[in-house]
N, C-alpha and C. Protein backbone atom coordinates (compact mmCIF):
# COMPACT_ATOMS: atom_id res chain seq x y z
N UNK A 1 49.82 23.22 0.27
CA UNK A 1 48.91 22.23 0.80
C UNK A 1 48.91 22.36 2.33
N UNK A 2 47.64 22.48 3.01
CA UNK A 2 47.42 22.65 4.61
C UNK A 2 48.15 20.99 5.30
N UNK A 3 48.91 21.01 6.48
CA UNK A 3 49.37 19.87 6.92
C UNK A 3 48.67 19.24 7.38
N UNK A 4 48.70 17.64 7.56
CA UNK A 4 47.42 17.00 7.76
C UNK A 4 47.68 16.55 9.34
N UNK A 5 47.14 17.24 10.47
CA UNK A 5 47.21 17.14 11.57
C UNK A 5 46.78 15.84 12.29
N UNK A 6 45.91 14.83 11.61
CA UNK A 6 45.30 13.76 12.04
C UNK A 6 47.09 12.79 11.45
N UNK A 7 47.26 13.13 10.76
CA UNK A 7 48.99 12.06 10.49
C UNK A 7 50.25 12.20 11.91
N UNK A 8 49.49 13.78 12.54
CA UNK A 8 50.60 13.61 13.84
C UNK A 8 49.89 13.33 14.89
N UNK A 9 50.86 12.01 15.39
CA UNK A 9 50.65 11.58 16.83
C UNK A 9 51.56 11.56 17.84
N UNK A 10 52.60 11.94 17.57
CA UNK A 10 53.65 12.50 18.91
C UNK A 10 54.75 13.56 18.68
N UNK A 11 55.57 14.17 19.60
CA UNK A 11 55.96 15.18 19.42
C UNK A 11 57.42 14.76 17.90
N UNK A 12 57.81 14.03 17.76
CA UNK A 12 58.71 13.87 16.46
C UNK A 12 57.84 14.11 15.03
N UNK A 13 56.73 13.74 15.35
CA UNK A 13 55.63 13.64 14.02
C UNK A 13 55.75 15.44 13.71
N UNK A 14 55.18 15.72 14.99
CA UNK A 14 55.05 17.85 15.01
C UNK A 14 56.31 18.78 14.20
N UNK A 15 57.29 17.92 15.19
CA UNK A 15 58.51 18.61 14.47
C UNK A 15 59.18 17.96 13.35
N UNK A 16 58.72 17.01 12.54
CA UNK A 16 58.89 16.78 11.23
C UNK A 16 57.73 17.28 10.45
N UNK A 17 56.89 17.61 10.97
CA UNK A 17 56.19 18.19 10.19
C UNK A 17 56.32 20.14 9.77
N UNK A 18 56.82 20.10 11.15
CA UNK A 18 57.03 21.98 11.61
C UNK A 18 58.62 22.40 10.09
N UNK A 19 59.02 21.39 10.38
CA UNK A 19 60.14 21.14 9.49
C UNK A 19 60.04 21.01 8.45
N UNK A 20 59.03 20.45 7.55
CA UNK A 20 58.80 20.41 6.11
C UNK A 20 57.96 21.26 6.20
N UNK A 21 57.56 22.38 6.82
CA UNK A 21 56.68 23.61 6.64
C UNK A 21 57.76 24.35 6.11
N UNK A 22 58.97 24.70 6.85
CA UNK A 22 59.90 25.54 7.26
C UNK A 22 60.60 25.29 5.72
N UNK A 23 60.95 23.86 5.09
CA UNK A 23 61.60 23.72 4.07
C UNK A 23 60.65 24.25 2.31
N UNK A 24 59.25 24.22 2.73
CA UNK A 24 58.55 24.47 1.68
C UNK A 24 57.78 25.72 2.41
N UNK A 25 58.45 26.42 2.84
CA UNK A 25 58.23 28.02 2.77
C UNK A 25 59.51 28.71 2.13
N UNK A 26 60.36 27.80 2.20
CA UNK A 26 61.90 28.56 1.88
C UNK A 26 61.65 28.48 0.46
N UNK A 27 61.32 27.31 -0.09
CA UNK A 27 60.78 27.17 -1.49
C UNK A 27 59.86 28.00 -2.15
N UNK A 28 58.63 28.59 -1.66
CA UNK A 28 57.48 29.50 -1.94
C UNK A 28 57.95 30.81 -1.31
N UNK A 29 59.64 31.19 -1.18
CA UNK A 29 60.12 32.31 -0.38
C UNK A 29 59.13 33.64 -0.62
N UNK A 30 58.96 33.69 -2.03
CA UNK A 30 58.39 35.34 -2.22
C UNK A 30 56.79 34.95 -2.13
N UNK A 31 55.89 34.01 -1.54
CA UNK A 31 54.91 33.70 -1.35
C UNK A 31 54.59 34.16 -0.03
N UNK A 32 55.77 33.64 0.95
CA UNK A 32 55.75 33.81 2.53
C UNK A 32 56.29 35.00 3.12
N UNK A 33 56.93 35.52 2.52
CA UNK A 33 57.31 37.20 2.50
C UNK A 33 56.49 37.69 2.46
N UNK A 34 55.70 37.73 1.58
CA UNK A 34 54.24 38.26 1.00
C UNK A 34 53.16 38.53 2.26
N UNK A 35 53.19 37.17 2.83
CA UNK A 35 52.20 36.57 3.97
C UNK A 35 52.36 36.93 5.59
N UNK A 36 53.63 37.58 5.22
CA UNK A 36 54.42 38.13 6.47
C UNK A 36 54.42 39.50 6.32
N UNK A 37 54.98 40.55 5.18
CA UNK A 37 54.35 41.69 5.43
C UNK A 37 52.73 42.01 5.62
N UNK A 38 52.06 41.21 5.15
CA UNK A 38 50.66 41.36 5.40
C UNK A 38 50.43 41.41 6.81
N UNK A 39 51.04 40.32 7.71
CA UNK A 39 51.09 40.56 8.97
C UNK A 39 51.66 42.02 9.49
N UNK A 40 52.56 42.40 9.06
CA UNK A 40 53.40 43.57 9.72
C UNK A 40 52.17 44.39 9.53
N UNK A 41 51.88 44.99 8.11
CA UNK A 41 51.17 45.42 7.77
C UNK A 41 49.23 45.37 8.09
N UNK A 42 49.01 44.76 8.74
CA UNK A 42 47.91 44.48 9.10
C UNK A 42 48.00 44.88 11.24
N UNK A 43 49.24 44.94 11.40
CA UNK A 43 49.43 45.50 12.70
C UNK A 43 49.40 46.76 12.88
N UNK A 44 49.27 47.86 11.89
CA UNK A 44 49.06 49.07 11.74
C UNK A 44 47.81 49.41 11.30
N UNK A 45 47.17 48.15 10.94
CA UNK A 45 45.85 48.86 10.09
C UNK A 45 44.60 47.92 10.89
N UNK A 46 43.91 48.83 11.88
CA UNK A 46 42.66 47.89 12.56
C UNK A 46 41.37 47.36 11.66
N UNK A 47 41.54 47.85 10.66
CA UNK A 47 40.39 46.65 9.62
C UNK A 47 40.89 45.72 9.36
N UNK A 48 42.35 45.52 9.22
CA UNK A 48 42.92 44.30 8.94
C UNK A 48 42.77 43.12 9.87
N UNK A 49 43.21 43.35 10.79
CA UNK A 49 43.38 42.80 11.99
C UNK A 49 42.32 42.00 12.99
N UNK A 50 40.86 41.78 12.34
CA UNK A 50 40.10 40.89 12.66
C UNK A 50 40.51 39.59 11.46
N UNK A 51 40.67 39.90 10.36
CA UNK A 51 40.69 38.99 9.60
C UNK A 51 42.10 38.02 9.81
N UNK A 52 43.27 38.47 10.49
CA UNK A 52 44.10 37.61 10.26
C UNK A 52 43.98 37.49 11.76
N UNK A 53 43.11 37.58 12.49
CA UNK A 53 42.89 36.72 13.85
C UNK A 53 42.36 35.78 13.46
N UNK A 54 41.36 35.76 12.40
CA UNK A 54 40.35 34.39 12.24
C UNK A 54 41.36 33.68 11.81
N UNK A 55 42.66 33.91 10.38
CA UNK A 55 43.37 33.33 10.40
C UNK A 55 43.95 32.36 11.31
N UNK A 56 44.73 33.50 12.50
CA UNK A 56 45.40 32.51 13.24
C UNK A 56 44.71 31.41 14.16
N UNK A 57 43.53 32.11 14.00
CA UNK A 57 42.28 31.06 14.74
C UNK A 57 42.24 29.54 14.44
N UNK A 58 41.95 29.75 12.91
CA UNK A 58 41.59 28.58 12.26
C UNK A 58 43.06 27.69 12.14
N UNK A 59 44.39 28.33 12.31
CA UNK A 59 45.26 27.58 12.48
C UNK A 59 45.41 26.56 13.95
N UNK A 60 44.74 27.66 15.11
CA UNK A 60 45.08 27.11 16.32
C UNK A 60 44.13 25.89 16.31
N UNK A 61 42.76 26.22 15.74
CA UNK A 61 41.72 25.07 15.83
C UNK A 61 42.53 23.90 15.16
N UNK A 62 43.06 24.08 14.24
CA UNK A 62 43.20 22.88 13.54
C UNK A 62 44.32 22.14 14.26
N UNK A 63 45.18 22.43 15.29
CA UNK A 63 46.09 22.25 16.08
C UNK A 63 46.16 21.67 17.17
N UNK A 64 45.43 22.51 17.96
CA UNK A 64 44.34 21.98 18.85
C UNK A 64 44.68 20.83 19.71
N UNK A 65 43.51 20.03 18.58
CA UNK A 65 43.84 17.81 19.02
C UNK A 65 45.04 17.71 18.94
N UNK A 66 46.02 18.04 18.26
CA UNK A 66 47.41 17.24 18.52
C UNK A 66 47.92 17.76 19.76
N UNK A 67 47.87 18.66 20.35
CA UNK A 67 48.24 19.19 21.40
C UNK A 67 47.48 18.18 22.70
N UNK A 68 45.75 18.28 22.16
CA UNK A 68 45.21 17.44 23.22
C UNK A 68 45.62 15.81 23.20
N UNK A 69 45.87 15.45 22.51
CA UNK A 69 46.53 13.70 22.25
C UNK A 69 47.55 13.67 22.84
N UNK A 70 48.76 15.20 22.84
CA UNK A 70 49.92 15.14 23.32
C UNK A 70 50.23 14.96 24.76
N UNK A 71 48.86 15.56 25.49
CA UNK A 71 48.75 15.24 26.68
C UNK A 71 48.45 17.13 27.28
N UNK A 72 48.49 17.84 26.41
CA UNK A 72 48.29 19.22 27.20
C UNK A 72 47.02 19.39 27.33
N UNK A 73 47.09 19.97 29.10
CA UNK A 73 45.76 20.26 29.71
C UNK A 73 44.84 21.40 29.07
N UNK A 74 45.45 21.85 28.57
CA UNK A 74 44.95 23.05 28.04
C UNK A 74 45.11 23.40 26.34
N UNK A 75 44.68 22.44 25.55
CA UNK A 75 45.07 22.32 24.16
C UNK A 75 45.27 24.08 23.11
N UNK A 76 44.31 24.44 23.57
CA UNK A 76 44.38 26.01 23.07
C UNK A 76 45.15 26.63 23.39
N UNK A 77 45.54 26.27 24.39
CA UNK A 77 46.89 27.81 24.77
C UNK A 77 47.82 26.96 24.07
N UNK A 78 48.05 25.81 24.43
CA UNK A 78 49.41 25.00 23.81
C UNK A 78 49.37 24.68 22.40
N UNK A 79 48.48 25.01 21.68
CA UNK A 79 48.23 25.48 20.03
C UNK A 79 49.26 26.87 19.37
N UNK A 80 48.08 28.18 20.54
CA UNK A 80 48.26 29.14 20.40
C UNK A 80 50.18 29.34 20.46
N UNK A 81 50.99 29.27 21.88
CA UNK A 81 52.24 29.02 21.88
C UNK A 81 53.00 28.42 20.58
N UNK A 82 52.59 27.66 20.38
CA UNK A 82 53.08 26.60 19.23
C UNK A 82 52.87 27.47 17.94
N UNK A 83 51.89 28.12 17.82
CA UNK A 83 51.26 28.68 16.37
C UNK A 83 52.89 30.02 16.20
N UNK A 84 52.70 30.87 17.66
CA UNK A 84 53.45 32.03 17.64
C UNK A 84 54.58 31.55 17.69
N UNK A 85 55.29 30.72 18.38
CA UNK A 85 56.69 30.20 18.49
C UNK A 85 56.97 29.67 16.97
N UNK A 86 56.29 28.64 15.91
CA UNK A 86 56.86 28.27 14.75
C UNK A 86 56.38 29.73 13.59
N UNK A 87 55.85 31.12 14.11
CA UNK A 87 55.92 32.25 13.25
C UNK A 87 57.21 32.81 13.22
N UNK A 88 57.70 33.16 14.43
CA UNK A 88 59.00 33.48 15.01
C UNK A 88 60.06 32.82 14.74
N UNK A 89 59.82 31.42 14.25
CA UNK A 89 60.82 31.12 13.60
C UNK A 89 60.97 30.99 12.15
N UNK A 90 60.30 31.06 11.84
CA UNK A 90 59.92 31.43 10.08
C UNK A 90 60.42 32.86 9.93
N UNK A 91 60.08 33.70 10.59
CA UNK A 91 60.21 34.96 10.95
C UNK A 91 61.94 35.34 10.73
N UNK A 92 62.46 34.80 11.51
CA UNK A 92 63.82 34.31 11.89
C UNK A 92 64.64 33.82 10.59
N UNK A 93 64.03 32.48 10.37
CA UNK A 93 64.33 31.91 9.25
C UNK A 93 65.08 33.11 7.64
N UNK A 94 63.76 33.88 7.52
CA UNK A 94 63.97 34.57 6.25
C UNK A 94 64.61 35.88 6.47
N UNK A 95 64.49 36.31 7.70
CA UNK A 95 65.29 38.00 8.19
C UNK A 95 66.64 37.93 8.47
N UNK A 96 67.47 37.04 8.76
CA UNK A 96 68.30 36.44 9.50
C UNK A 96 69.13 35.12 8.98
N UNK A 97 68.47 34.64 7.73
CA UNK A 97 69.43 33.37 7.62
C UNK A 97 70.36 32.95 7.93
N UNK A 98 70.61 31.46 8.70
CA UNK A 98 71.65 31.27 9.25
C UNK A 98 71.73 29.46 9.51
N UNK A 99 73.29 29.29 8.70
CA UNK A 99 73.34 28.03 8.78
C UNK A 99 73.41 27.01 9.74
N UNK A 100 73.48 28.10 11.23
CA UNK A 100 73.77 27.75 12.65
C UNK A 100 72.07 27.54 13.28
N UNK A 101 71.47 27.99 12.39
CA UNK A 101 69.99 27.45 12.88
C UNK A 101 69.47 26.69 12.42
N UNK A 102 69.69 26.20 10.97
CA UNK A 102 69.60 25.20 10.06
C UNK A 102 70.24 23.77 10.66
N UNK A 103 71.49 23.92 11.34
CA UNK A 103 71.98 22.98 11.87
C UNK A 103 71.05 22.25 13.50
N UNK A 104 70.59 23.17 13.92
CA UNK A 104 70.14 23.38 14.87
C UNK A 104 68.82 23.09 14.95
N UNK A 105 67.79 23.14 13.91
CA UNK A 105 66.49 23.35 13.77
C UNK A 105 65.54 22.08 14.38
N UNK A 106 66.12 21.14 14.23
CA UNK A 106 65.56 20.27 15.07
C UNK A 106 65.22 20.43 17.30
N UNK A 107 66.46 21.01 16.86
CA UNK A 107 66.24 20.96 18.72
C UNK A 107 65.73 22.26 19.18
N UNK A 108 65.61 23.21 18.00
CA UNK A 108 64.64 24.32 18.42
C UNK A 108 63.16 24.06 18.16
N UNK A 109 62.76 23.69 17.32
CA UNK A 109 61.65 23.02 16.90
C UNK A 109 61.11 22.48 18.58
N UNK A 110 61.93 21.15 19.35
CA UNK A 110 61.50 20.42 20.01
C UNK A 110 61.44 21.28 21.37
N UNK A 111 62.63 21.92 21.77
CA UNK A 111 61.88 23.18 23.10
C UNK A 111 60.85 24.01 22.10
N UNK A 112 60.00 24.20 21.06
CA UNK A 112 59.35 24.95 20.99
C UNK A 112 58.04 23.99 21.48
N UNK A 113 57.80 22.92 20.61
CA UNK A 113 56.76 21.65 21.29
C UNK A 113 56.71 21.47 22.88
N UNK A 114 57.96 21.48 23.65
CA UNK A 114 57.74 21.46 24.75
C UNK A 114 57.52 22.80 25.61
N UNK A 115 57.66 23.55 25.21
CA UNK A 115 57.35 25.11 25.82
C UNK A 115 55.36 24.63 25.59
N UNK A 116 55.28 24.37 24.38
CA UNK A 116 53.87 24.48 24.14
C UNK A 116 53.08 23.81 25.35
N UNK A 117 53.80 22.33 24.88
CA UNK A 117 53.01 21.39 26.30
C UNK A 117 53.81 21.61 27.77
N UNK A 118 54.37 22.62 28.16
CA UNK A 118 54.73 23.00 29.47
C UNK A 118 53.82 23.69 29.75
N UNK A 119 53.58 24.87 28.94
CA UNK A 119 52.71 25.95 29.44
C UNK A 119 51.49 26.02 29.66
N UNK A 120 51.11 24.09 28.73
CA UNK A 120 49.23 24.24 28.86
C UNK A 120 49.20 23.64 30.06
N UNK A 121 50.25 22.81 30.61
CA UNK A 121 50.21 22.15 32.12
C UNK A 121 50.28 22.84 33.36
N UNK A 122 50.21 24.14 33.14
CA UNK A 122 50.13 25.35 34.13
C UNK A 122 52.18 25.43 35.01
N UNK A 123 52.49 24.66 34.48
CA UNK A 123 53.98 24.81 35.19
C UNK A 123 54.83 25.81 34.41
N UNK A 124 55.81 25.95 35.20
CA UNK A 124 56.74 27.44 34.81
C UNK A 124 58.22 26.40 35.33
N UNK A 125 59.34 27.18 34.45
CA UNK A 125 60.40 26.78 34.82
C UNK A 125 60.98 27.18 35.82
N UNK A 126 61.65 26.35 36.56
CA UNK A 126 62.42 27.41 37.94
C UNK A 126 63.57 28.25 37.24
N UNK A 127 63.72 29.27 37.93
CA UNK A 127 64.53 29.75 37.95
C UNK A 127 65.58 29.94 38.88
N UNK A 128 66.95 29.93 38.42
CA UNK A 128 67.76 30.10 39.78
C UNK A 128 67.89 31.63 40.57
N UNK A 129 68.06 31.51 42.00
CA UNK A 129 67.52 32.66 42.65
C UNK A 129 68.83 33.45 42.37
N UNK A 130 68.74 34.97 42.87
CA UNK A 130 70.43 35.42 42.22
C UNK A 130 70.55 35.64 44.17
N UNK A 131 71.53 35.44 44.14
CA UNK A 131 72.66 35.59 45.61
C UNK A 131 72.34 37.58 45.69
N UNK A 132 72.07 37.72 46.96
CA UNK A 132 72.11 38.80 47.86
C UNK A 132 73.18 39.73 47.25
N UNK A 133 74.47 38.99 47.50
CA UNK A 133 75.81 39.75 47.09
C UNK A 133 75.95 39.44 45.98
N UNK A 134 75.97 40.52 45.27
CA UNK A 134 76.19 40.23 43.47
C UNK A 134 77.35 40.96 43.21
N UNK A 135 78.38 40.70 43.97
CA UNK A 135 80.29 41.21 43.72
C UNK A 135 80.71 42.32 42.68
């Protein structure tokens, strides 16, 4: 079932929702495997590769408004971020299992929401400068 984006209105709503994606993909495991080599597989093959843009399209559209409600200036990029950051962790999720991310999944989830709405606000994180003398 597609998530119903008009039910989220702030960033806890996103990542309980990003979260019962994550728990009912683990459930439909050989469904989302499936859906993921198609990706790999569609990165080698350029006929493929318009069609699972519209894909990710129609995901970002549908994304979109919650991003714009959330307050990002730029709802599409902060979709787009959001779309690739919760692949990567799905990604993660099934290549990699690990109970240290499971434990964790909440507060990755929430720097992933805020990476989203950082980046549509045109700001960047500082970084610390490195010292001249590096010993």
């Amino acid at each position: 079932m597609p998530p119903d984006w008009a039910a989220v209105t702030d960033p806890p709503a996103l990542r309980a929702m990003l979260r019962d994606g994550v728990q009912g993909l683990r459930g439909a495991r050989r469904e989302a495997l499936a859906r993921y080599a198609l990706v790999v597989y569609a990165a080698q093959q350029p006929r493929l590769q318009a069609s699972l843009a519209r894909w990710r399209d129609d995901i970002v559209r549908a994304s979109a408004p919650v991003f714009a409600a959330l307050g990002a200036s730029d709802a599409e990029l902060a979709a787009r971020v959001y779309v690739a950051g919760a692949d990567g962790i799905l990604l993660h999720v099934f290549s990699a299992p690990s109970g240290d991310l499971d434990a964790r999944l909440d507060a990755v989830l929430d720097a992933l929401i805020d990476a989203a709405l950082t980046i549509s606000v045109g700001t960047r994180p500082r970084r610390p400068r490195r010292s001249a003398g590096r010993g």
